[in-house]
Protein backbone atom coordinates (compact mmCIF):
# COMPACT_ATOMS: atom_id res chain seq x y z
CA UNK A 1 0.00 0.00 0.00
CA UNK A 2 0.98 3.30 -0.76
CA UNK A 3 1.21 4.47 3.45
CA UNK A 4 3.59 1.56 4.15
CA UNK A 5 5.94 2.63 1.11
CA UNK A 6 6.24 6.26 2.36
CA UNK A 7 6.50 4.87 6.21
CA UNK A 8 9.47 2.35 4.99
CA UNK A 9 11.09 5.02 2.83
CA UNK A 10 10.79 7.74 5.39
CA UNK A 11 12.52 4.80 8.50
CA UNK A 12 15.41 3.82 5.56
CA UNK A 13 16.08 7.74 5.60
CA UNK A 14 16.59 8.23 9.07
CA UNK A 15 18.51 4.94 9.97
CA UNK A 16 20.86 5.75 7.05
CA UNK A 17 21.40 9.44 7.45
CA UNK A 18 22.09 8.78 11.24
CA UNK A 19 24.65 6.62 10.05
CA UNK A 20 26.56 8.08 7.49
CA UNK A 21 26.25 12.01 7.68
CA UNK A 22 29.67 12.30 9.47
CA UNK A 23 31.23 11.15 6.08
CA UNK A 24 28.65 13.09 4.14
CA UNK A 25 29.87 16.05 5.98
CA UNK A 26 34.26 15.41 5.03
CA UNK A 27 32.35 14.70 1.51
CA UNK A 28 30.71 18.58 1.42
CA UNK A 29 34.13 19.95 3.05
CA UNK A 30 36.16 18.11 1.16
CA UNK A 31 34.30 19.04 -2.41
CA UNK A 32 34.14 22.72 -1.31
CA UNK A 33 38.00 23.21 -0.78
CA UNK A 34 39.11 25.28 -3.91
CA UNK A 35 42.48 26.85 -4.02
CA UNK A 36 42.08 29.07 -0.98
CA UNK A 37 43.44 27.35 2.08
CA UNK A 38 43.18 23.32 2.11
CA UNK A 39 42.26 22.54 5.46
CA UNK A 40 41.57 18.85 5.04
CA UNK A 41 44.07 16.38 3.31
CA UNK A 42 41.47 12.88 3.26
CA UNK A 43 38.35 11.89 4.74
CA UNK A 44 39.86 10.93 8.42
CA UNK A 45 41.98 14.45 8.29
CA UNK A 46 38.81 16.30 8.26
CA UNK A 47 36.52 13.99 10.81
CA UNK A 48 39.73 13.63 13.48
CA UNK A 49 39.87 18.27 12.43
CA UNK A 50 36.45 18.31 12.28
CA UNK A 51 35.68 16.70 16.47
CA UNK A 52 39.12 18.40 17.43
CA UNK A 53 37.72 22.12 16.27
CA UNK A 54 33.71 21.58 16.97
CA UNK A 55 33.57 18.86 19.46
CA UNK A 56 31.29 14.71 18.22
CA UNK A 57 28.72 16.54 17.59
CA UNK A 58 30.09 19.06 15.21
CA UNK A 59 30.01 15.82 12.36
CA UNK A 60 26.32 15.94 12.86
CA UNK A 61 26.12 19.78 12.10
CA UNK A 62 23.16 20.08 9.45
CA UNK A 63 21.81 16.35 9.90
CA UNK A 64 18.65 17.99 11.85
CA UNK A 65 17.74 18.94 8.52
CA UNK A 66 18.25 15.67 6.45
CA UNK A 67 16.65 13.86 9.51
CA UNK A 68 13.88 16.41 8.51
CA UNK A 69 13.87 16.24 5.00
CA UNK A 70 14.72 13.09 4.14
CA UNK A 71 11.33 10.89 5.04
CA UNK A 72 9.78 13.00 2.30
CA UNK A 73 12.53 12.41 -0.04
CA UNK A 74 12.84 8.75 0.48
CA UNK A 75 9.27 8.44 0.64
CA UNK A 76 8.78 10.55 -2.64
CA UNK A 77 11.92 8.52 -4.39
CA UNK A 78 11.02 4.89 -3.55
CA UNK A 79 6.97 5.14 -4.10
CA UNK A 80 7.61 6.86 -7.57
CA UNK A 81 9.87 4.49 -8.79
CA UNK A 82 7.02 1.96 -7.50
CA UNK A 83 4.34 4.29 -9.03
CA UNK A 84 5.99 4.47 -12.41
CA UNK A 85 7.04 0.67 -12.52
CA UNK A 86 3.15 0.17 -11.97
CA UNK A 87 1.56 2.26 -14.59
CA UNK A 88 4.60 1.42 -17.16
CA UNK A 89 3.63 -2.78 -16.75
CA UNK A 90 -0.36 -2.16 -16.86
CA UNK A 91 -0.57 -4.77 -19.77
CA UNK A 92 1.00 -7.38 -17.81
CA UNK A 93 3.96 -8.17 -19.59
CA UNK A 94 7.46 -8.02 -18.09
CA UNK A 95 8.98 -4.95 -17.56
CA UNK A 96 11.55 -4.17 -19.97
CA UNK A 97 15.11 -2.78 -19.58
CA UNK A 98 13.94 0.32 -21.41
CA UNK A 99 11.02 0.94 -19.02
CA UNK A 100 12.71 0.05 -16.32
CA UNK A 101 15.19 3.00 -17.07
CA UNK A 102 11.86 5.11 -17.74
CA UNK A 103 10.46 4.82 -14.13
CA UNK A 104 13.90 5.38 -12.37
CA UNK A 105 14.04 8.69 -14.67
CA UNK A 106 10.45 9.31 -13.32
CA UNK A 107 11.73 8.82 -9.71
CA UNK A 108 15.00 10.98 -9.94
CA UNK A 109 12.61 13.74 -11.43
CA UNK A 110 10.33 13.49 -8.21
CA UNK A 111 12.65 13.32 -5.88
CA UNK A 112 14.69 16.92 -6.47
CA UNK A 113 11.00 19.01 -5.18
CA UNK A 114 12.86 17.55 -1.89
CA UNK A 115 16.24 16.84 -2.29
CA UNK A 116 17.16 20.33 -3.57
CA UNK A 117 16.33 22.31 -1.06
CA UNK A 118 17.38 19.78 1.62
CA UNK A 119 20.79 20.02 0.17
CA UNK A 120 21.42 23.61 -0.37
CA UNK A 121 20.66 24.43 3.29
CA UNK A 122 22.49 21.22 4.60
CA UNK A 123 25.72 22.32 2.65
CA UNK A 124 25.81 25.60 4.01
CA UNK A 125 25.58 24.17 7.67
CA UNK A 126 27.94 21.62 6.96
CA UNK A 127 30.76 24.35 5.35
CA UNK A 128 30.01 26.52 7.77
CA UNK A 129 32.38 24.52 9.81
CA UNK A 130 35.48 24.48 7.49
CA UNK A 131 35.04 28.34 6.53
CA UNK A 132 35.35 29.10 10.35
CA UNK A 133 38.34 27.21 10.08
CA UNK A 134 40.39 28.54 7.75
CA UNK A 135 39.25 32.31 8.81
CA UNK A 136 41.08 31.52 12.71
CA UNK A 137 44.04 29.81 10.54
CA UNK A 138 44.50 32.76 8.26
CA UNK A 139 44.13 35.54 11.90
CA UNK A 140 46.44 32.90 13.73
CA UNK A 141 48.95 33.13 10.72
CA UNK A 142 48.81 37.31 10.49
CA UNK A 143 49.39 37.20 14.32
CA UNK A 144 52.61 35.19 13.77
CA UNK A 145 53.46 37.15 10.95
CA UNK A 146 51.71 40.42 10.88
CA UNK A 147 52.50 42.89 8.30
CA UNK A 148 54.64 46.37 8.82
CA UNK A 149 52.06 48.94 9.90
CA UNK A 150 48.93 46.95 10.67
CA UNK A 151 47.15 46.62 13.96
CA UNK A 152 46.28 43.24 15.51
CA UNK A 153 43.93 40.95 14.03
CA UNK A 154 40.92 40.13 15.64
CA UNK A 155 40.13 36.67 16.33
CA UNK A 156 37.77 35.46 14.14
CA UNK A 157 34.51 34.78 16.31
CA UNK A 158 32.15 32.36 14.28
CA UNK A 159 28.53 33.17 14.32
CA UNK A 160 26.16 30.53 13.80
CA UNK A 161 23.25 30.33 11.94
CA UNK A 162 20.43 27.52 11.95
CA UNK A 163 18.63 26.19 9.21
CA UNK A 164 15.67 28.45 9.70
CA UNK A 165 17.57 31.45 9.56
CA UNK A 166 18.82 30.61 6.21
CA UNK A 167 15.58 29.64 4.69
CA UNK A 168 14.34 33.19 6.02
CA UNK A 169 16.66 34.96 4.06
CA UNK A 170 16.31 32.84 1.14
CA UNK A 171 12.90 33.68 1.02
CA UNK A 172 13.01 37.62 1.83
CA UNK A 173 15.83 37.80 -0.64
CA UNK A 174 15.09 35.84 -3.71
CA UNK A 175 11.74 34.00 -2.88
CA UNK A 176 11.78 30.07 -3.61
CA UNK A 177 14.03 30.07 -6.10
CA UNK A 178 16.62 30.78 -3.73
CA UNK A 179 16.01 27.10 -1.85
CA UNK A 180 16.28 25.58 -5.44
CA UNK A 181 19.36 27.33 -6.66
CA UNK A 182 21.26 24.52 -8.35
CA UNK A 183 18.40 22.64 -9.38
CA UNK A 184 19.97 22.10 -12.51
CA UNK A 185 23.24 20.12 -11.80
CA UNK A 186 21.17 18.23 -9.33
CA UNK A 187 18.84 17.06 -11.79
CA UNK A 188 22.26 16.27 -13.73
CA UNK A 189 23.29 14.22 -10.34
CA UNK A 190 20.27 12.24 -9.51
CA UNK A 191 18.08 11.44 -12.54
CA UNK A 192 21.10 9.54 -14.69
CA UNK A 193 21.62 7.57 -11.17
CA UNK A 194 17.57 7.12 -10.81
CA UNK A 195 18.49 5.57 -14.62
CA UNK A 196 21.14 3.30 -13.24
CA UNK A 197 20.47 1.99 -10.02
CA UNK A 198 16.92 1.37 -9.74
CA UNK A 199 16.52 -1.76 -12.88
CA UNK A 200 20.12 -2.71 -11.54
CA UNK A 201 18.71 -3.17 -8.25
CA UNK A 202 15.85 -5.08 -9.35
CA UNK A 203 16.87 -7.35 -11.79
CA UNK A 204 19.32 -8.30 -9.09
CA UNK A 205 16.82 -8.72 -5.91
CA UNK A 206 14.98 -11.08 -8.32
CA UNK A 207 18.36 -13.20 -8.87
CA UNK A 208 18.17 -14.37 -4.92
CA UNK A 209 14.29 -14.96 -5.29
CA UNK A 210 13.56 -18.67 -5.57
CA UNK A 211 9.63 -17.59 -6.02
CA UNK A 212 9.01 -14.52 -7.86
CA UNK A 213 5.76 -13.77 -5.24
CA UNK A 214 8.31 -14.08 -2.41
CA UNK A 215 10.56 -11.60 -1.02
CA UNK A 216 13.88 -12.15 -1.66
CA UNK A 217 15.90 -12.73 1.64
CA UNK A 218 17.54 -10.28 3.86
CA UNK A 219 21.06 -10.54 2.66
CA UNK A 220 19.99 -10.03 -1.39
CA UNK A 221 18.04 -7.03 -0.91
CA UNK A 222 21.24 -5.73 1.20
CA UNK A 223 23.89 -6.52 -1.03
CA UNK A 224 21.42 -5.69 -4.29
CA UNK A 225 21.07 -2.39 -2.43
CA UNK A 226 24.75 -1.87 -2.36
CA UNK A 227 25.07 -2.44 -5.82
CA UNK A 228 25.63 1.38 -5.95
CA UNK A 229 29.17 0.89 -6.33
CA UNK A 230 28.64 -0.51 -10.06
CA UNK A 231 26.22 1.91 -10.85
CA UNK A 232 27.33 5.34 -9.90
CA UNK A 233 30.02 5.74 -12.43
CA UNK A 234 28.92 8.93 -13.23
CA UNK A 235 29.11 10.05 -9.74
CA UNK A 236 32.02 8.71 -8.90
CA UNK A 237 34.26 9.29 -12.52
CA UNK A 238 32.07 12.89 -13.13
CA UNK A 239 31.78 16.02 -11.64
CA UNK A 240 28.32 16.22 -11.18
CA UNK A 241 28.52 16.26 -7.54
CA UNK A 242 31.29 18.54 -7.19
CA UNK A 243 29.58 20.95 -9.14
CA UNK A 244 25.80 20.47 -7.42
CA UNK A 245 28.11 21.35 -4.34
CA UNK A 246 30.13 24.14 -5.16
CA UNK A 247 27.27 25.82 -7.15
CA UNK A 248 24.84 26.05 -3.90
CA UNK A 249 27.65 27.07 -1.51
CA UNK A 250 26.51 30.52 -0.43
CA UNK A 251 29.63 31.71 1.57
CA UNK A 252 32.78 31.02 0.20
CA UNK A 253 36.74 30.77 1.74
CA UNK A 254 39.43 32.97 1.11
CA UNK A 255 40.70 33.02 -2.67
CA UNK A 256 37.99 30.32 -3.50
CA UNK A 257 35.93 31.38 -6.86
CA UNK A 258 32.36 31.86 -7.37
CA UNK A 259 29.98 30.82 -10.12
CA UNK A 260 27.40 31.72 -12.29
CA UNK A 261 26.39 28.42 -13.64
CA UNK A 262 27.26 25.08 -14.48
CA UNK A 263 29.45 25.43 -17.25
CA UNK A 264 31.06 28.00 -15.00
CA UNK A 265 31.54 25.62 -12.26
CA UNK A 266 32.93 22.92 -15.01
CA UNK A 267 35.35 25.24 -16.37
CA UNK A 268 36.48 25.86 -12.18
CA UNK A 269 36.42 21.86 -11.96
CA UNK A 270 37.62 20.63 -14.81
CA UNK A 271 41.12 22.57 -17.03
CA UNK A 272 39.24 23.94 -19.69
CA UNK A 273 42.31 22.68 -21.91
CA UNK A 274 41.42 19.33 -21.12
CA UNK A 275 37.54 19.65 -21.58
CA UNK A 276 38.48 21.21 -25.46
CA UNK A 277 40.60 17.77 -26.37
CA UNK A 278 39.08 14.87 -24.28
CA UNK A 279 35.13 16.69 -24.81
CA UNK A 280 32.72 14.91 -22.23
CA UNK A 281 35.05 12.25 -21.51
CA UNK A 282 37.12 14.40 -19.48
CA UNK A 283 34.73 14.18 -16.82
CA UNK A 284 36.35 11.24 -16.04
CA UNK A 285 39.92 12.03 -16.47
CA UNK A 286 40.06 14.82 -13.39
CA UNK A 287 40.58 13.82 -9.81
CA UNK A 288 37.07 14.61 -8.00
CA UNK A 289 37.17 15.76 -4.22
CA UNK A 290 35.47 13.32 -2.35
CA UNK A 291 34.44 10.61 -4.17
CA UNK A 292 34.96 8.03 -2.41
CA UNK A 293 33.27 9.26 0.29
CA UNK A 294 30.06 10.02 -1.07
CA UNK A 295 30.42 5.83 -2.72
CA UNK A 296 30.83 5.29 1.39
CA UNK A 297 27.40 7.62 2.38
CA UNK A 298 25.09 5.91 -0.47
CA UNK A 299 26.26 2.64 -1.12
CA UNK A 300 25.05 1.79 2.96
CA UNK A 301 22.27 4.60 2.33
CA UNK A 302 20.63 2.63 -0.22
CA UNK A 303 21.35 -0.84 1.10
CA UNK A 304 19.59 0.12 3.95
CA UNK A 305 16.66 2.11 2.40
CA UNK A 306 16.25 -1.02 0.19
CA UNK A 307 16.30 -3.64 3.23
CA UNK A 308 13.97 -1.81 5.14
CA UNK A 309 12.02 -1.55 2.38
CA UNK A 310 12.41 -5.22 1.58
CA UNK A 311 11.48 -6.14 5.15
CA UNK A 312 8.08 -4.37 5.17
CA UNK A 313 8.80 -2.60 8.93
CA UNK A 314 5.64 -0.03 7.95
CA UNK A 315 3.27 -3.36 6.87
CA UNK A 316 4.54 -4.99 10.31
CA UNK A 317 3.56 -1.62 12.37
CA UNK A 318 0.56 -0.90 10.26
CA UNK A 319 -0.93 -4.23 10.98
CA UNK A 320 -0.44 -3.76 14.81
CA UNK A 321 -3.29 -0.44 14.74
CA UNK A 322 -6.67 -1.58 15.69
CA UNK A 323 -8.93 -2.27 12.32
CA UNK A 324 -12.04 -0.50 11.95
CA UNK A 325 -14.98 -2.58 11.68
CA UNK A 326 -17.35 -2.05 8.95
């Protein structure tokens, strides 16, 4: 039913995100770091940095809003892929591999009314961190080194802002486009994954299922969830993440470059020499910040979302409220 798809979808989300936002925070850091000050060298340089600086619970900074955000986004992701499976196999044949791919489009579509602004005010909480940072680095350094006729410099003193601030000013200062500002480049992220993963996932859940009305079994709807790892090549070998990132960054280091777009931000990511003689494919020649920590934050996120999905927790709790009788 339709309520116990949203209820699993929204439970994946918040067992997943509880586990892996402290890596989906070095991820944002890590993809944000231009050529200003490099604060963080891997993914265990900016956790160990990152509870040094702003204490265990500074790795959780922003999660209160993907705790928030992301039942409707699961919820929205998983029941439209469901929805569009449904409608696209009305006939009663087999799904094809073309269809398939159609209602994973559908579902990567749905889910950015959501995911967008989710993101753009969970990146600014989780940057907020690293810009903080590098402002007391760069005062400690003038300190040590100040320059011939200048006073002392003030200690940086980070103010900070919640969530609801920043959707405030969003809203006073450029309505609700401001919460969807890259909207593009995450369409550019999500919808060619959508394409990938969900007909990957499926036509490998049915491999473990001996009886195609029965479930298959704990362990293949796990390890068929984690079949992210195949599937993302285009976010792990492309920039699409990098660039979702960097374009809905509101506050920026020092010497780190703004842009106006996403061929802007693709020029900033990728040598514009290179993009001229490789064309698309050098997407996948450049180094991107953080990959392999965003293939550590989905490949559980999904394998959970699909196990709990698999499992049918919501049908289970659903079952346990009193029927009304007729």
């Amino acid at each position: 039913s339709l309520p116990a798809k949203l209820i699993n979808g929204g439970i994946a989300g918040l067992i997943g995100v509880t586990c892996v936002f402290p890596i989906d925070l070095a991820k944002t850091r890590l993809q944000n770091q231009q050529n200003g000050q490099r604060l963080y060298s891997s993914m265990s340089d900016c956790l160990i940095k990152t509870i040094r600086s702003e204490g265990y619970f500074g790795m959780y900074r922003g999660a209160a809003v993907n705790l928030t955000l992301v039942t409707p986004e699961k919820a929205i992701k998983l029941a439209a892929n469901d929805f569009f499976r449904h409608h696209l196999s009305k006939d009663g044949k087999k799904l094809t591999l073309l269809r398939e791919m159609l209602a994973g489009c559908g579902a990567g579509t749905c889910q950015v009314i959501v995911t967008t602004p989710m993101e753009m005010l969970k990146i600014q909480l989780q940057d907020a961190g690293r810009i903080a940072a590098q402002k007391k680095l760069m005062a400690a350094q003038a300190q040590l080194s100040p320059s011939p006729g200048a006073g002392a410099a003030e200690p940086a003193v980070e103010t900070r802002t919640t969530a609801t601030q920043i959707t405030r000013e969003l809203l006073r200062s450029k309505g609700i486009a401001g919460l969807y500002k890259g909207l593009g480049a995450t369409l550019l992220r999500d919808v060619p994954f959508s394409i990938v993963y969900f007909p990957l996932f499926a036509n490998l859940n049915k491999l473990g299922q001996k009886d195609p009305n029965v479930k298959a079994p704990f362990y293949v709807s796990f390890l068929s969830g984690l079949c992210y790892i195949p599937s993302a090549h285009h976010c792990l070998l492309s920039c699409s993440p990098v660039i979702k990132t960097r374009l809905q960054s509101l506050q920026r280091g020092v010497n780190e470059d703004t842009y106006s777009g996403i061929l802007d931000c693709t020029n900033g990511v990728v040598p514009p020499q290179l993009l001229l003689s490789e064309g698309p494919t050098a997407l996948s020649l450049v180094p991107i910040p953080g990959a392999y920590c965003r293939a550590l934050v989905i490949a559980p996120l999904f394998g959970i979302a699909q196990v709990v999905y698999f499992i049918g927790i919501a049908e289970f709790l659903l079952d346990m409220l009193p029927k009304h009788r007729a």
